[in-house]
N, C-alpha and C. Protein backbone atom coordinates (compact mmCIF):
# COMPACT_ATOMS: atom_id res chain seq x y z
N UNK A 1 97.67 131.02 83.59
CA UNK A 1 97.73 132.35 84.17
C UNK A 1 98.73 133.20 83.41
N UNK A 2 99.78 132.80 82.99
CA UNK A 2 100.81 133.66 82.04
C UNK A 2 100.21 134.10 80.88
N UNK A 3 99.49 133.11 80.21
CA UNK A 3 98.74 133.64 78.96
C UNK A 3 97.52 134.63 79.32
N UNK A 4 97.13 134.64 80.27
CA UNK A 4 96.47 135.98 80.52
C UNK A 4 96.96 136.98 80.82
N UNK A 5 98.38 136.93 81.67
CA UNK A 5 98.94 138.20 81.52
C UNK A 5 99.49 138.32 82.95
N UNK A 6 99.61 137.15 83.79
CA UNK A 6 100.02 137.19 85.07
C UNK A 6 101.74 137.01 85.23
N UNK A 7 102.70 137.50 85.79
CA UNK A 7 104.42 137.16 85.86
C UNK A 7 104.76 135.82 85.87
N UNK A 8 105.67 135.75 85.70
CA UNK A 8 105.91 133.66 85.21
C UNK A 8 106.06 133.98 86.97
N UNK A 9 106.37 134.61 87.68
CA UNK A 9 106.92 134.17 89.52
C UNK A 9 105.36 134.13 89.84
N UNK A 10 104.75 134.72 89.83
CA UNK A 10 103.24 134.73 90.08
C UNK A 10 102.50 133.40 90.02
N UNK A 11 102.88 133.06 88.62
CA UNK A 11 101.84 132.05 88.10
C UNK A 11 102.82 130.83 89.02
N UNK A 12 104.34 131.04 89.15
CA UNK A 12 104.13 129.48 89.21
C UNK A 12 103.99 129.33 90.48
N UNK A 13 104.08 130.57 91.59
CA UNK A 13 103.56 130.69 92.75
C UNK A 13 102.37 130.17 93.36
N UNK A 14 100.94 130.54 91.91
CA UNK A 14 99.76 130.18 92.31
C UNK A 14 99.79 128.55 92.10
N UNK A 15 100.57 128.31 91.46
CA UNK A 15 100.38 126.73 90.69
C UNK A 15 101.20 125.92 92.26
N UNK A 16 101.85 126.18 92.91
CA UNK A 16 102.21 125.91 94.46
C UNK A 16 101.47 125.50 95.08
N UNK A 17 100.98 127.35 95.04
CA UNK A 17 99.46 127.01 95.91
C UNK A 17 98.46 125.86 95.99
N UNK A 18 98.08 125.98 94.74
CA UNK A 18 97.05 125.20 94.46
C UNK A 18 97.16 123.90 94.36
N UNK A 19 98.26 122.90 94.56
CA UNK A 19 98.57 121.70 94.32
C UNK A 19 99.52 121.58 95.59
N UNK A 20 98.94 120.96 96.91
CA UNK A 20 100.31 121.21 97.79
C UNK A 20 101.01 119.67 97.96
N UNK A 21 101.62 120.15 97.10
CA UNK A 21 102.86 118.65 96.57
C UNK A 21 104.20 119.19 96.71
N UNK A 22 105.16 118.37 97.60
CA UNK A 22 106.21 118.34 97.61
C UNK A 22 107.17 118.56 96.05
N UNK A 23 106.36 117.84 95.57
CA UNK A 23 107.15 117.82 94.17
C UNK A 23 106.85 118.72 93.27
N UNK A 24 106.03 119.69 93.52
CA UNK A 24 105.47 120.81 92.87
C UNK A 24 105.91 121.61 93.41
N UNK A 25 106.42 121.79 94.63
CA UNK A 25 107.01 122.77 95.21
C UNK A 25 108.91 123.12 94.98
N UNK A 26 109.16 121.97 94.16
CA UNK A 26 110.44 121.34 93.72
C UNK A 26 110.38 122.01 92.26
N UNK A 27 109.31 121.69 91.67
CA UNK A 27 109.51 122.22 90.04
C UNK A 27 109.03 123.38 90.21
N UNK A 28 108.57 124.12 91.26
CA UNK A 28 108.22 125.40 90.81
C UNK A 28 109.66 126.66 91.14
N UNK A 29 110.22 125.71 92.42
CA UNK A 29 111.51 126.28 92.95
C UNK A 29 112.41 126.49 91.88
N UNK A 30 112.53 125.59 91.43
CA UNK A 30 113.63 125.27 90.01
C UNK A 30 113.21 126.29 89.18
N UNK A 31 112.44 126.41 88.68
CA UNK A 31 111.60 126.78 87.67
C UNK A 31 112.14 128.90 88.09
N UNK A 32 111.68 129.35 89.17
CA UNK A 32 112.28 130.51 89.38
C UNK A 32 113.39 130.73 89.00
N UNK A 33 114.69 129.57 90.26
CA UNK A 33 115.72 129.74 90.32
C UNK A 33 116.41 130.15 88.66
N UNK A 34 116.04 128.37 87.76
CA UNK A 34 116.27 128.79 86.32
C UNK A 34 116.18 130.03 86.19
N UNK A 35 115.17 130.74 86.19
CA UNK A 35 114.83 131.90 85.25
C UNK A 35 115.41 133.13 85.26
N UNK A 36 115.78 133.28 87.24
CA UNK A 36 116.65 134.31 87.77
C UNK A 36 117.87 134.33 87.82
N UNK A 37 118.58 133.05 87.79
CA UNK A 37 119.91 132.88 87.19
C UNK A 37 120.36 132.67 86.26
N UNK A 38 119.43 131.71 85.44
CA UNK A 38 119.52 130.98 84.08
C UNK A 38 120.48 129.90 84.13
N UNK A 39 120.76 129.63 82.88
CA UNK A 39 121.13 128.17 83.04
C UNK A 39 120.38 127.20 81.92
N UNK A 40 120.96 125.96 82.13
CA UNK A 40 120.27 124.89 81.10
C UNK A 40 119.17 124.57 81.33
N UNK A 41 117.66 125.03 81.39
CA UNK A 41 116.57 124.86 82.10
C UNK A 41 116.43 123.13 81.44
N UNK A 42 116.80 122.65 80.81
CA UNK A 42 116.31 120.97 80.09
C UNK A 42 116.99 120.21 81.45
N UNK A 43 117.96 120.47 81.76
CA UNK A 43 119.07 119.58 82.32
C UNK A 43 118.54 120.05 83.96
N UNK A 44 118.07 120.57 84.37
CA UNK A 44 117.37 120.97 85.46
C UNK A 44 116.49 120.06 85.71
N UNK A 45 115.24 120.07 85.02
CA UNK A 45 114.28 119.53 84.47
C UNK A 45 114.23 118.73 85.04
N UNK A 46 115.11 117.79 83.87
CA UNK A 46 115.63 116.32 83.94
C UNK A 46 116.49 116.11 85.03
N UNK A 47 116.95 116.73 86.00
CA UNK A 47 117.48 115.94 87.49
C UNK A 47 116.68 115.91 88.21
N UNK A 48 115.70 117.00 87.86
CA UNK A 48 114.86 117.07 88.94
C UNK A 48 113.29 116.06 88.71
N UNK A 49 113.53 115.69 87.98
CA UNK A 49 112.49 114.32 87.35
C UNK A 49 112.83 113.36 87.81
N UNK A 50 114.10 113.20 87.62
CA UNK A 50 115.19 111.94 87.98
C UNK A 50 115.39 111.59 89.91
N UNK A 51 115.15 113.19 90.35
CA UNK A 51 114.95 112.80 91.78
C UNK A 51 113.86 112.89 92.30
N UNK A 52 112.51 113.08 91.37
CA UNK A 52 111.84 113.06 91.87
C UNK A 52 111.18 110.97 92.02
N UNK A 53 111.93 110.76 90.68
CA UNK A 53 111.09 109.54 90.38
C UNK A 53 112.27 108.02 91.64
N UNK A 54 113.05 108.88 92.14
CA UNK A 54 113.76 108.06 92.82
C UNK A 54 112.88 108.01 94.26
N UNK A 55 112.68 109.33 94.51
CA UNK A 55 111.98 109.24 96.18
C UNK A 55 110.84 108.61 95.65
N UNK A 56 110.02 108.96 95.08
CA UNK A 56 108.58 107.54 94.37
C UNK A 56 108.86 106.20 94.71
N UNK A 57 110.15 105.99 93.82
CA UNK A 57 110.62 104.39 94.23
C UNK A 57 110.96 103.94 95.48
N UNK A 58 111.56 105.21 96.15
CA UNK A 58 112.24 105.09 97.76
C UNK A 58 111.10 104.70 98.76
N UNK A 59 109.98 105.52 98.38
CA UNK A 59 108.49 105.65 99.03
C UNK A 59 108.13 104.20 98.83
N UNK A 60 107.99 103.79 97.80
CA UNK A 60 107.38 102.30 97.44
C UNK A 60 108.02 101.39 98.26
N UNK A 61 109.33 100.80 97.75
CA UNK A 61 110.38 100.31 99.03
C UNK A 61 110.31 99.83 100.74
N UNK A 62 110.01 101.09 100.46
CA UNK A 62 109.32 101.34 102.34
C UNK A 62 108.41 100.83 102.47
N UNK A 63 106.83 101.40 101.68
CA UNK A 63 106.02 100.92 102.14
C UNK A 63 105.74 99.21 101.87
N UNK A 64 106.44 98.62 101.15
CA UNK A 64 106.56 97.50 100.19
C UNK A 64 106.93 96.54 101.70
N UNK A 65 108.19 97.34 102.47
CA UNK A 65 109.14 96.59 103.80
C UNK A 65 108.62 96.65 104.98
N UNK A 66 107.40 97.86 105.01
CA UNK A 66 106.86 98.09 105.68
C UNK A 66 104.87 97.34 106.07
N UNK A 67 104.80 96.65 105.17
CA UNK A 67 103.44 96.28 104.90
C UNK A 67 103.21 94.73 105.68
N UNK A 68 104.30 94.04 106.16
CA UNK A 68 104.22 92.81 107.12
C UNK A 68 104.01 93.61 108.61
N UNK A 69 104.62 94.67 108.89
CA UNK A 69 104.50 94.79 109.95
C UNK A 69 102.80 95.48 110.03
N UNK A 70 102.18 96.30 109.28
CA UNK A 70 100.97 97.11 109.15
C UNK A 70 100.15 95.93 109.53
N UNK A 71 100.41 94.74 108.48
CA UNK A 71 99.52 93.72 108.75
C UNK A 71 99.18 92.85 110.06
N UNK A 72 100.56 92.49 110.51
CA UNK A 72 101.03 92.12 112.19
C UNK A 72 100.19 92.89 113.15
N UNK A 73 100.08 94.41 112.77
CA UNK A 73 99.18 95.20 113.77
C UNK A 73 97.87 94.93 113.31
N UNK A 74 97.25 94.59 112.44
CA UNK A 74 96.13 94.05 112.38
C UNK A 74 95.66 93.08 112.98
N UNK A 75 96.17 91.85 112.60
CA UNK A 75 96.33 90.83 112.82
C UNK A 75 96.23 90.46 114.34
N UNK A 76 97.21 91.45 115.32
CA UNK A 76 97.14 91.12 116.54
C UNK A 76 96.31 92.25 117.44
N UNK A 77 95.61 92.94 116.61
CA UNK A 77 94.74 93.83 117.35
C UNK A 77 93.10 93.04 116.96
N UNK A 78 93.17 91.88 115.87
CA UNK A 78 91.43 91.47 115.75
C UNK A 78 91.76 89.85 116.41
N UNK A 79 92.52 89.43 116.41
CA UNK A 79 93.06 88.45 117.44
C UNK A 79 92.40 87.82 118.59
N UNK A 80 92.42 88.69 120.00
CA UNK A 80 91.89 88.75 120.84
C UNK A 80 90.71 88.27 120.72
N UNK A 81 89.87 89.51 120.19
CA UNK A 81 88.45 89.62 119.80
C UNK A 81 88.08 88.15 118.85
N UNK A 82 88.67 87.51 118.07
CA UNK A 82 88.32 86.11 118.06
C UNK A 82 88.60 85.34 118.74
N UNK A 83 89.59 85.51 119.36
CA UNK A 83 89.61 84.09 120.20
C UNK A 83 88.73 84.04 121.53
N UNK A 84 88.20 85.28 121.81
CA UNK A 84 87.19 85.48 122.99
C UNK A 84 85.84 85.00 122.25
N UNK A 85 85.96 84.99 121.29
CA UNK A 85 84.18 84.99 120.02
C UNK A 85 84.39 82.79 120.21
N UNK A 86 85.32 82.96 119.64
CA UNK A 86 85.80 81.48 119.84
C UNK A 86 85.38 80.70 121.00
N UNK A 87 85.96 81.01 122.32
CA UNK A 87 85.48 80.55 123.64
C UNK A 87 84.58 80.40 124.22
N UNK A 88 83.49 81.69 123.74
CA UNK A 88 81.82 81.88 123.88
C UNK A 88 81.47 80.65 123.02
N UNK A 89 81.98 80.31 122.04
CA UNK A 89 80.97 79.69 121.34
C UNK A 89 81.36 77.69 121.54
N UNK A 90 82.76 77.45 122.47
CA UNK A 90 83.27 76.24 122.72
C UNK A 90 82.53 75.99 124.49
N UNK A 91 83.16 77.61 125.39
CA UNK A 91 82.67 77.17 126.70
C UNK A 91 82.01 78.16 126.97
N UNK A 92 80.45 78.40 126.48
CA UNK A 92 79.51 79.51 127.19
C UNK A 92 79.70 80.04 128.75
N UNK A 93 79.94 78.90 129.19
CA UNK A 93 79.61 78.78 130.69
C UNK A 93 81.31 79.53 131.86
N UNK A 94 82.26 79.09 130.78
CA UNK A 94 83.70 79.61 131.50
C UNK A 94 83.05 80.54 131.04
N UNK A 95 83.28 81.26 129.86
CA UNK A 95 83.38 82.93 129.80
C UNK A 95 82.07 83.55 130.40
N UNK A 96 81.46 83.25 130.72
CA UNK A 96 80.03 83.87 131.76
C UNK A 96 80.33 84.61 132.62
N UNK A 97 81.70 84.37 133.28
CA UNK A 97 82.33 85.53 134.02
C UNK A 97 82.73 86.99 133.87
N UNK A 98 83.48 86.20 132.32
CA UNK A 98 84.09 87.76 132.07
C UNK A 98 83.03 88.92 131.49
N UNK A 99 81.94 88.42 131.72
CA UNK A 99 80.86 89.50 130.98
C UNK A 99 79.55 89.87 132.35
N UNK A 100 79.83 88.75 133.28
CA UNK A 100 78.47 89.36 134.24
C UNK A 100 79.19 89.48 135.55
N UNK A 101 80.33 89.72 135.95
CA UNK A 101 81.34 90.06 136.73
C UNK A 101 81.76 91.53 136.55
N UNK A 102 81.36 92.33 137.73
CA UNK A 102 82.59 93.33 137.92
C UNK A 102 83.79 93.60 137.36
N UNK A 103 84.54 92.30 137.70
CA UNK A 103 86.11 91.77 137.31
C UNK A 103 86.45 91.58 136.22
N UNK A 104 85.05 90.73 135.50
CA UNK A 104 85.35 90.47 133.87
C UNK A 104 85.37 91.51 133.20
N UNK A 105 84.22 92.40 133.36
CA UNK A 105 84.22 93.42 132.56
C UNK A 105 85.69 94.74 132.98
N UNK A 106 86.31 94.78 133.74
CA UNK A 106 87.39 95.53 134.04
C UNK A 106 88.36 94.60 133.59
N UNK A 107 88.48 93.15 133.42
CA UNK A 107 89.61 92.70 132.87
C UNK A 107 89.42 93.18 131.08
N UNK A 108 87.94 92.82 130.57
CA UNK A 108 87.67 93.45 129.13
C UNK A 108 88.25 94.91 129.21
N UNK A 109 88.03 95.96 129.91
CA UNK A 109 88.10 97.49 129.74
C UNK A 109 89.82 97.59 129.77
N UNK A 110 90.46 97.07 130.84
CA UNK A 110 91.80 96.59 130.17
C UNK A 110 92.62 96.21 129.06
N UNK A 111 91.64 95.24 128.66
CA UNK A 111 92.45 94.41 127.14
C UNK A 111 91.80 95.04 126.00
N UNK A 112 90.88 96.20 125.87
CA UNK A 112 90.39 96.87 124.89
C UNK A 112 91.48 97.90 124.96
N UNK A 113 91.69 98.45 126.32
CA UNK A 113 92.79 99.90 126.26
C UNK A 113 93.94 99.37 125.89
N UNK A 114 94.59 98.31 126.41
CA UNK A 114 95.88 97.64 125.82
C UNK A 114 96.07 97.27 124.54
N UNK A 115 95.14 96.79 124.03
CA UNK A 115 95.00 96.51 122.29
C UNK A 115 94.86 97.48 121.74
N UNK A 116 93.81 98.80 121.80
CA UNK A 116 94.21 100.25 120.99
C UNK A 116 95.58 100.48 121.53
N UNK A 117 95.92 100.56 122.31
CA UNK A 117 97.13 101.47 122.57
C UNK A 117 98.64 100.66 121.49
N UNK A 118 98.42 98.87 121.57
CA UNK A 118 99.24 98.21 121.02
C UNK A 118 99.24 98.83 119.68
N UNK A 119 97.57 98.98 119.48
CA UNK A 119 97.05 98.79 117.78
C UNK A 119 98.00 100.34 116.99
N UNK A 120 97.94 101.46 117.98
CA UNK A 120 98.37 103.08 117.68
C UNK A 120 100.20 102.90 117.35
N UNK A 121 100.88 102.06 118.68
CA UNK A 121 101.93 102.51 118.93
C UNK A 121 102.85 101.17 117.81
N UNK A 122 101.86 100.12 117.00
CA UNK A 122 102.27 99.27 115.99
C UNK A 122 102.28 100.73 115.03
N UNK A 123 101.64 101.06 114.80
CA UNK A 123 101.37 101.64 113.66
C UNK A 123 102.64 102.91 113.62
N UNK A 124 102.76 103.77 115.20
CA UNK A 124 103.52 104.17 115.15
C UNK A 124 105.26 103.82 114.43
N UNK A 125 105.61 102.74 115.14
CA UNK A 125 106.46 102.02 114.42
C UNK A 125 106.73 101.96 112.92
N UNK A 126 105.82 101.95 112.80
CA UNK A 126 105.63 101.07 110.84
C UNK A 126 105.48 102.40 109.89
N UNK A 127 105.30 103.34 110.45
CA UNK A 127 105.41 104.73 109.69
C UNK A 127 106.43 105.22 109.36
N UNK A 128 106.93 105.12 108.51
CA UNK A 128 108.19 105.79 108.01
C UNK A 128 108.37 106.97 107.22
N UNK A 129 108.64 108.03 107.13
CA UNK A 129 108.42 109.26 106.62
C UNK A 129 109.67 109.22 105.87
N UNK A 130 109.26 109.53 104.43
CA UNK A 130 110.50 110.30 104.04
C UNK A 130 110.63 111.27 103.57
């Protein structure tokens, strides 16, 4: 956009826009500030590379410390659902209840709402924002 003839604040405005990245919103900030104050624009640059490539690593970290527990919520939200698949297929006749019963099926409508809700509020947990 500059080489056509648009203001360097313009262009790097649209370049914001169009890419909505934290870290684009970092080099484009800089990128003004440089220009309206001036300064060593290299050495700018380069800290701001340098912090960008740290939160990257910080991000990884996390999700790296964070990926036993993601799995744990898996794990104990398909759980259930086998070991009920399991029982049908050891004692047809016990679980006959929980499916042609009133009771069974409200004890199921229970342990389906309790397991999403476990499955949401794991996940809640395990989200870490930075």
């Amino acid at each position: 956009e500059q080489r056509l003839g648009v203001a360097f604040e313009d262009a790097i405005d649209h370049l914001a826009q169009r890419v909505p990245s934290q870290d684009v919103q970092l080099v484009s900030s800089a990128l003004r500030i440089s220009r309206e104050v001036g300064g060593n624009l290299a050495d700018t640059v380069a800290r701001l590379g340098d912090t960008i490539r740290k939160r990257l690593m910080m991000e990884q970290k996390i999700k790296a410390l964070t990926s036993q527990g993601r799995l744990q919520g898996m794990v104990m939200t398909v759980l259930p659902a086998l070991i009920i698949f399991a029982l049908l297929q050891i004692e047809p006749q016990a679980m006959g209840a929980l499916f042609n019963t009133t009771r069974g099926w409200a004890v199921l409508a229970m342990a389906i709402l309790f397991e999403v809700l476990g499955y949401f509020w794991i996940r809640k947990i395990v989200s870490i924002e930075v």
